[in-house]
Every structure is written in C-alpha cells, then in structure tokens.
N, C-alpha and C. Protein backbone atom coordinates (compact mmCIF):
# COMPACT_ATOMS: atom_id res chain seq x y z
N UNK A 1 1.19 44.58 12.21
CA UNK A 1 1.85 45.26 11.11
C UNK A 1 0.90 45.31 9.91
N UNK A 2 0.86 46.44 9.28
CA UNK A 2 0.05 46.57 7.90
C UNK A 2 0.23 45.79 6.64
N UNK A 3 -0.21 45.83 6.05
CA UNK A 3 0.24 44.97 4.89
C UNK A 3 0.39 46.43 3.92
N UNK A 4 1.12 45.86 3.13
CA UNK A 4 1.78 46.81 2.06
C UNK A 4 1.16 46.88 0.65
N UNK A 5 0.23 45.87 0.32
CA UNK A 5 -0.16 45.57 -1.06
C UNK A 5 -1.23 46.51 -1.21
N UNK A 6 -1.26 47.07 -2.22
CA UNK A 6 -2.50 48.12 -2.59
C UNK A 6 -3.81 47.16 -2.94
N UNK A 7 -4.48 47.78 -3.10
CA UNK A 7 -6.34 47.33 -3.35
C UNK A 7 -5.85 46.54 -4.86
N UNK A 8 -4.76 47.19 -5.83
CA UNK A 8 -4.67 46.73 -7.04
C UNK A 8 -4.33 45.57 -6.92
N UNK A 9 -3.21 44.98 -6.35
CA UNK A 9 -2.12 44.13 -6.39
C UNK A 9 -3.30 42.85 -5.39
N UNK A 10 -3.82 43.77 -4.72
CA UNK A 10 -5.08 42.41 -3.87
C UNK A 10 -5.66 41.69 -5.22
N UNK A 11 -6.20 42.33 -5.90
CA UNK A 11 -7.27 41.83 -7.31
C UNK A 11 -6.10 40.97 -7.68
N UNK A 12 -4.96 41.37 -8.61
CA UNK A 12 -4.04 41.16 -9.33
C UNK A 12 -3.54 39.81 -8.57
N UNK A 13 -3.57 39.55 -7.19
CA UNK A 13 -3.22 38.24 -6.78
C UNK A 13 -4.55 37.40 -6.35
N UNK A 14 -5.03 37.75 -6.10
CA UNK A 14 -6.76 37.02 -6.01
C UNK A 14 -6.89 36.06 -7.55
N UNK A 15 -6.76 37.36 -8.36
CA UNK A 15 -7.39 36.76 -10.51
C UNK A 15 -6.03 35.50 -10.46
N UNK A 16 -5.02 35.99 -10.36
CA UNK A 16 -3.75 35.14 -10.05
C UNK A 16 -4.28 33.60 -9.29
N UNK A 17 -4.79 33.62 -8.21
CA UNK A 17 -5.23 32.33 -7.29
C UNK A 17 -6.22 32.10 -7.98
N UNK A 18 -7.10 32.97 -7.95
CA UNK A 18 -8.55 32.01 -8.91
C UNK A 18 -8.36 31.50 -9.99
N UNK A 19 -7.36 31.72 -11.22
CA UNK A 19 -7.13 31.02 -12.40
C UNK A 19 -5.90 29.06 -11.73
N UNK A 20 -5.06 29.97 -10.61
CA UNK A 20 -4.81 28.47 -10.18
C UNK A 20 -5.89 27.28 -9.72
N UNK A 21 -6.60 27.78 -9.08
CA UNK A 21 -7.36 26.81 -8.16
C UNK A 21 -8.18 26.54 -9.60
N UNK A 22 -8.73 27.17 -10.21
CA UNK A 22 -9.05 26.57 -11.57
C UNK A 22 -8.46 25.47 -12.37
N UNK A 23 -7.42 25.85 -12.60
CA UNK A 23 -6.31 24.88 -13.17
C UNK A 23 -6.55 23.35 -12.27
N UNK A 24 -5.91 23.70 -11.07
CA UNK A 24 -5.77 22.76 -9.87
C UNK A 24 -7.10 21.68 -10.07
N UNK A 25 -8.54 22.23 -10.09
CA UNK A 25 -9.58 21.77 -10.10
C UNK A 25 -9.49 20.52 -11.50
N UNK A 26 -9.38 21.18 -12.51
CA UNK A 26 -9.61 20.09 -13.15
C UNK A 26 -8.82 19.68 -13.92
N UNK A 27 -7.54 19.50 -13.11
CA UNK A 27 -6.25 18.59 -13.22
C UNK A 27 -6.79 17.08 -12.03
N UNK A 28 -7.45 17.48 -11.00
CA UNK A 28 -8.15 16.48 -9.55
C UNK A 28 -9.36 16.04 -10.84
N UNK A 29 -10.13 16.79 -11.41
CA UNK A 29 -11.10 16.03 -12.41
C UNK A 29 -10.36 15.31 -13.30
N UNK A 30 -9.70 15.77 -14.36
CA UNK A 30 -9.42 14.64 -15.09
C UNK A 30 -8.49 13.79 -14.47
N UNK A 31 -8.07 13.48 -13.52
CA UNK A 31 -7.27 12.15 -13.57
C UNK A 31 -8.26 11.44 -12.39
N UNK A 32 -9.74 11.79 -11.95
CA UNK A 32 -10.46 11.31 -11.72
C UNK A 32 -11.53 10.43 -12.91
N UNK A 33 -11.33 11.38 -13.72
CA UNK A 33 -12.22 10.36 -14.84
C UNK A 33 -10.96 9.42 -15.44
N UNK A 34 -10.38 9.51 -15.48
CA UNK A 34 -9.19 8.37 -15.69
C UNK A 34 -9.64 6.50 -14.43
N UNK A 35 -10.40 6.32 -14.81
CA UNK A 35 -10.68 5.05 -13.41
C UNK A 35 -9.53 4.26 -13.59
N UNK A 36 -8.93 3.74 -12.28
CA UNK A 36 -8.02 2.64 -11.89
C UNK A 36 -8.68 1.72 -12.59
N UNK A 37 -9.42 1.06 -13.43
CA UNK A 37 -9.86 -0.01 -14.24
C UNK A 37 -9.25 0.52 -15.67
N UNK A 38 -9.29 1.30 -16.10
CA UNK A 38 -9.06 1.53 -17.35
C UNK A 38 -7.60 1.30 -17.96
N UNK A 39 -6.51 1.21 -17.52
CA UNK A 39 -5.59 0.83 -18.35
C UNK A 39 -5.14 -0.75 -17.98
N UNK A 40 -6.23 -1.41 -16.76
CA UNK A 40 -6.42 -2.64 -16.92
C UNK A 40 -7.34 -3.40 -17.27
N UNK A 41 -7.84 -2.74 -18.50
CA UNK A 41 -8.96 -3.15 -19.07
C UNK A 41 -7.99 -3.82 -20.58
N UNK A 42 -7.01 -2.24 -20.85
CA UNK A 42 -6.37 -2.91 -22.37
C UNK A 42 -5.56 -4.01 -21.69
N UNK A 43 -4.99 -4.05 -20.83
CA UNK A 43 -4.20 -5.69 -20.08
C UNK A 43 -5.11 -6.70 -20.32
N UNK A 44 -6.50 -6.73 -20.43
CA UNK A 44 -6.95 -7.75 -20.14
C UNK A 44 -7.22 -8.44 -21.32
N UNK A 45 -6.81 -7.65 -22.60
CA UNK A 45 -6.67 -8.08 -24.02
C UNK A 45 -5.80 -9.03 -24.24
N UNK A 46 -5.09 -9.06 -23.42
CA UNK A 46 -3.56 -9.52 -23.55
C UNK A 46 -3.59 -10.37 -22.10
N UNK A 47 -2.37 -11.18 -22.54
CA UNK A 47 -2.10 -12.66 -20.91
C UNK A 47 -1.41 -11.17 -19.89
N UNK A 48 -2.41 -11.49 -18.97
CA UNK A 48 -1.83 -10.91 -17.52
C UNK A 48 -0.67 -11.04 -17.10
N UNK A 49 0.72 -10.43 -17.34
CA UNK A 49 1.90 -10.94 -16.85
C UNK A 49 1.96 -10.65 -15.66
N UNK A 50 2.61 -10.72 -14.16
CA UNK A 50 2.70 -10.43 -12.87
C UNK A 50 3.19 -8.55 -13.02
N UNK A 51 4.22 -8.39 -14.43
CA UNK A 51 4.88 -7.82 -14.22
C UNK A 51 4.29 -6.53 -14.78
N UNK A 52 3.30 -6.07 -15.39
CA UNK A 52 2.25 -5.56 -16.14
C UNK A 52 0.95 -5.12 -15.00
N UNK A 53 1.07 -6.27 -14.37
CA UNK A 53 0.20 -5.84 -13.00
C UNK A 53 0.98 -5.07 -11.89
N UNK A 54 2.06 -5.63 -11.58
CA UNK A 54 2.69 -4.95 -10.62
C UNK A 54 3.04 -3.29 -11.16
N UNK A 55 3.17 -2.81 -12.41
CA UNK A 55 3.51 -1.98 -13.27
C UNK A 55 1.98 -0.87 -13.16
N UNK A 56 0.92 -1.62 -13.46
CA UNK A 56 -0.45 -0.83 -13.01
C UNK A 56 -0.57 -0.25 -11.85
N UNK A 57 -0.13 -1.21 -10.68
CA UNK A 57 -1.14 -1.45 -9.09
C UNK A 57 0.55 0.52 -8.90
N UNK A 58 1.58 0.05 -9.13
CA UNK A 58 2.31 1.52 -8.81
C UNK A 58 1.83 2.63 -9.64
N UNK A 59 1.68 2.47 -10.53
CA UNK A 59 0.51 3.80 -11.08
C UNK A 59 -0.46 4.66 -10.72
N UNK A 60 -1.02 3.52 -10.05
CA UNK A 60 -2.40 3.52 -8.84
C UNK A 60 -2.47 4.15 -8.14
N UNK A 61 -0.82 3.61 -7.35
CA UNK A 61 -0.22 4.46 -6.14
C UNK A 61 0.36 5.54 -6.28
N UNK A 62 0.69 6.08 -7.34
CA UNK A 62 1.58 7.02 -7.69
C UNK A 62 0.49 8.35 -7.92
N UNK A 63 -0.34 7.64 -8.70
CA UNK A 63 -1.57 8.18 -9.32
C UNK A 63 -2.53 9.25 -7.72
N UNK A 64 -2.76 8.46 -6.83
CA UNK A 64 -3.28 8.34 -5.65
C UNK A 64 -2.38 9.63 -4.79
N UNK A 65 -0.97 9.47 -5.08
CA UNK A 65 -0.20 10.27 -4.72
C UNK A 65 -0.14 11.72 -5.04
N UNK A 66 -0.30 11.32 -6.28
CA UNK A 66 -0.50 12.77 -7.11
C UNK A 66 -2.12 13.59 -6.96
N UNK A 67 -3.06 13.02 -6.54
CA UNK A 67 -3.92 13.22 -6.45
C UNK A 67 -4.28 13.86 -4.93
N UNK A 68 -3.18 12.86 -3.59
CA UNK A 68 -3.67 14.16 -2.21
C UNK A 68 -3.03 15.36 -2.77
N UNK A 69 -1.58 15.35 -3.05
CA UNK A 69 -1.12 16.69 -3.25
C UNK A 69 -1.82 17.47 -4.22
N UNK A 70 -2.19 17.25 -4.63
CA UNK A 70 -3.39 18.38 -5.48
C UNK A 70 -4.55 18.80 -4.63
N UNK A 71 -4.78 17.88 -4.24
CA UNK A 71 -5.91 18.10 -3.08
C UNK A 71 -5.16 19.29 -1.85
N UNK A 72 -3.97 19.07 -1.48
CA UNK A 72 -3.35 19.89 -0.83
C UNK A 72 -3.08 21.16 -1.30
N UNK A 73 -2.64 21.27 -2.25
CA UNK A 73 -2.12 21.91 -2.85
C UNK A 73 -3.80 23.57 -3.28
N UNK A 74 -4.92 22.32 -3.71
CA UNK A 74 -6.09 23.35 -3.74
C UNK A 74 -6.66 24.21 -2.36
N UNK A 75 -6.11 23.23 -1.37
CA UNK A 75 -6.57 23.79 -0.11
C UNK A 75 -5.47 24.95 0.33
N UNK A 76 -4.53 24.83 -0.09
CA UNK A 76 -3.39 26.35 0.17
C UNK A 76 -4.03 27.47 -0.33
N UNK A 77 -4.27 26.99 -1.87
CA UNK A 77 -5.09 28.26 -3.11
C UNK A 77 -6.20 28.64 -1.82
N UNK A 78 -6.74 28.06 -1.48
CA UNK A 78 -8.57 28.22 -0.78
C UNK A 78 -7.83 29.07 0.32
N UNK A 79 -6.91 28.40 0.97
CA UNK A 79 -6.90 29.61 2.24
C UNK A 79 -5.81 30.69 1.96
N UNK A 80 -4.95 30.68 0.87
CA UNK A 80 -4.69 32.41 0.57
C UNK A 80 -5.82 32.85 -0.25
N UNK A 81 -7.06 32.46 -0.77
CA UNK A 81 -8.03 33.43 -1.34
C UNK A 81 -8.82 34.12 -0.21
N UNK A 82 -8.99 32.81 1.23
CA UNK A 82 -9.89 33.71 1.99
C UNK A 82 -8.60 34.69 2.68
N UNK A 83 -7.38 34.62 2.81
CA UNK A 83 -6.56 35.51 3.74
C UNK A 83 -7.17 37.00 2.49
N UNK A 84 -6.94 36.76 1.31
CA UNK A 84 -7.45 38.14 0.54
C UNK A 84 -8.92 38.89 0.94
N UNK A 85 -9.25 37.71 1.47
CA UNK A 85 -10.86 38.38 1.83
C UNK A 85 -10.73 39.26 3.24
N UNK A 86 -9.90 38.28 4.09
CA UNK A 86 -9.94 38.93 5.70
C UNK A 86 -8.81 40.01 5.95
N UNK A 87 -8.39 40.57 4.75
CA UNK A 87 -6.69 41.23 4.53
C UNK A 87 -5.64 41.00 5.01
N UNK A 88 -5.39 39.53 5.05
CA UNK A 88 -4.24 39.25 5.82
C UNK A 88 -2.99 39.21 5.03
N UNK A 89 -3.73 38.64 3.71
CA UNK A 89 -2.71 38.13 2.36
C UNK A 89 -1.81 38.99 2.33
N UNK A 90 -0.62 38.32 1.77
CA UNK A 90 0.93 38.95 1.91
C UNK A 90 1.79 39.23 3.42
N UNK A 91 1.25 38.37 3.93
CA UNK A 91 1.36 38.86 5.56
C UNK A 91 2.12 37.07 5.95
N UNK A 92 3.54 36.83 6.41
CA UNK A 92 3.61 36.08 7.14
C UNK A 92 2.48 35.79 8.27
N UNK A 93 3.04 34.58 8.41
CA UNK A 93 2.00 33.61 9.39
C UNK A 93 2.83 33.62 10.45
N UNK A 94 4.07 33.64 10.47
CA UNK A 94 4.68 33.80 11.51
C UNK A 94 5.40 34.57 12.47
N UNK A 95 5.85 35.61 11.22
CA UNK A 95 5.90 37.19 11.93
C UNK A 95 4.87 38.34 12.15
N UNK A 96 4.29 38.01 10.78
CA UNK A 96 2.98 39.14 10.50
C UNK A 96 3.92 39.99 9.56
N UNK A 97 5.10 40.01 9.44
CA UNK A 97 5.56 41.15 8.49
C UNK A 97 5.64 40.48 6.81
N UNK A 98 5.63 41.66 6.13
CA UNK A 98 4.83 41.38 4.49
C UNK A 98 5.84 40.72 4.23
N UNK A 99 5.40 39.77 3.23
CA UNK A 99 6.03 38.79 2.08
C UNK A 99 6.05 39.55 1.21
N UNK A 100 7.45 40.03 0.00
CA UNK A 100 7.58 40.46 -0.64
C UNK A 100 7.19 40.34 -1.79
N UNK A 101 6.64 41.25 -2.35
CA UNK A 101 5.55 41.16 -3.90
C UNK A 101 6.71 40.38 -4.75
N UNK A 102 7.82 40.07 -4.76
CA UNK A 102 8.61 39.18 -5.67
C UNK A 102 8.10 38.11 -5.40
N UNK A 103 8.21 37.46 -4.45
CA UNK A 103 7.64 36.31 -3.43
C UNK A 103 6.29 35.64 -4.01
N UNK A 104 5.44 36.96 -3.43
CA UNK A 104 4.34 36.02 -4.08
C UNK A 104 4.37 35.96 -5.51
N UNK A 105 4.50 36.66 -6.26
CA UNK A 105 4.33 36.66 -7.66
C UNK A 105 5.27 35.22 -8.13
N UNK A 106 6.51 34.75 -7.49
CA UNK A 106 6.88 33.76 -7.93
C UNK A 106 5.90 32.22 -7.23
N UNK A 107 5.56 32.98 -5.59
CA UNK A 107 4.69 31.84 -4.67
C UNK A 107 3.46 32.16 -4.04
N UNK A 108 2.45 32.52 -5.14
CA UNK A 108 1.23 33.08 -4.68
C UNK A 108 0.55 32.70 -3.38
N UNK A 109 0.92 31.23 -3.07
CA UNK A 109 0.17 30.67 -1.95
C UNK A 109 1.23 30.73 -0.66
N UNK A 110 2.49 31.45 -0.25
CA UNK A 110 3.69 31.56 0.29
C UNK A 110 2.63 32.30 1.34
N UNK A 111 3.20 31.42 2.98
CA UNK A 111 2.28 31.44 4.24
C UNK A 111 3.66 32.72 5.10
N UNK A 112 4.93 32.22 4.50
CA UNK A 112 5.92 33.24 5.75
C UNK A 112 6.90 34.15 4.31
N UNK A 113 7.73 34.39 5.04
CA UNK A 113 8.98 34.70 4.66
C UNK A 113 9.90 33.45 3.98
N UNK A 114 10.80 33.83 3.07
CA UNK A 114 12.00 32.79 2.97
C UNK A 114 12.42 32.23 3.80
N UNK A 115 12.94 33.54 5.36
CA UNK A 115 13.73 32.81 5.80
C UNK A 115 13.31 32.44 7.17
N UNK A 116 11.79 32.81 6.99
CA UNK A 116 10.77 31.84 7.97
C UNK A 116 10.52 29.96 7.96
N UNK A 117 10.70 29.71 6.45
CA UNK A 117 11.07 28.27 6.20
C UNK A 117 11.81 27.39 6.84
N UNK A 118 11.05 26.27 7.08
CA UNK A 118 11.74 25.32 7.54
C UNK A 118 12.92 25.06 6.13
C-alpha cells in the first residue's frame, strides 16, 4: 500500500523528529553530567542518616530508570527518521496501511494504527 503523505508533510515530520531526538539527546546529557556522587557529596556535610541514604540509592534507581527510557525512547526517534529515509514513514508496521496525519502529529514515532495496539 502507498503511503499518503506528500514530499511536504515527509520534511514537516522529519524537522518534527529531528528537533525531538534533539531534545531527547540532551535531556540523556544532562542528567548524565548530574554524577550519582553528587547529591551525596552535600550528605556528606551532614551525619549520614540510613534514611537519607536509602532516599539517594532510589534516586539512583529511579534516575537509571529514567535514563533507559530515554535511551528507548531516542531509538524510536532514530528508526522513524530512517523509515522517512526508506519511505515507509506513516505506514503501519503491521498492516502497511497509513497512520493518520492526526496520529502522527499527536505520535510522531507511532509504528501501527490505534487499533493495531496492544
């Protein structure tokens, strides 16, 4: 099945993904320069309570958390920029029939249909 999006609306969602994956990028940088030492550095001004530590070490984790899904999240951006390259973009993954320009414009990186979703 063809895809429906004109040559315009390709650019118009491409500039769209490239300003995300931008964003995305150095949201993964700065909370990389953020080091897991640093807000237990001001703790260490102060008596170590258990409860102050335990309060850090989930931060860590949370932190860590937030950090694959971004990582995930950049790798969606990466492979709807190359589907724009190979013209697949706007094209379910599972039918092949177009995702509606509402769709992406609300879910630029959207792989099916709505009601292709799990």
């Amino acid at each position: 099945m063809s895809n429906q999006l004109s040559k315009e609306k390709f650019a118009y969602f491409k500039e769209k993904l490239l300003q995300m994956k931008k964003e995305t990028e150095q949201e993964i940088a700065t909370n990389r320069n953020i080091g897991p030492n640093d807000s237990i550095q001001e703790l260490a001004d102060y008596d170590n309570h258990p409860a102050d530590m335990g309060t850090e070490q989930f931060e860590q984790q949370r932190d860590a958390g937030l950090d694959l899904m971004r990582q995930d999240h950049l790798k969606e951006i990466e492979d709807a920029l190359l589907k724009i390259e190979d013209g697949t973009y706007g094209l379910s993954e599972k039918s092949g029939k177009p995702i509606p320009e509402e769709r992406l414009e609300v879910m630029p990186i959207a792989r099916n249909l709505v009601e292709e979703e799990e």
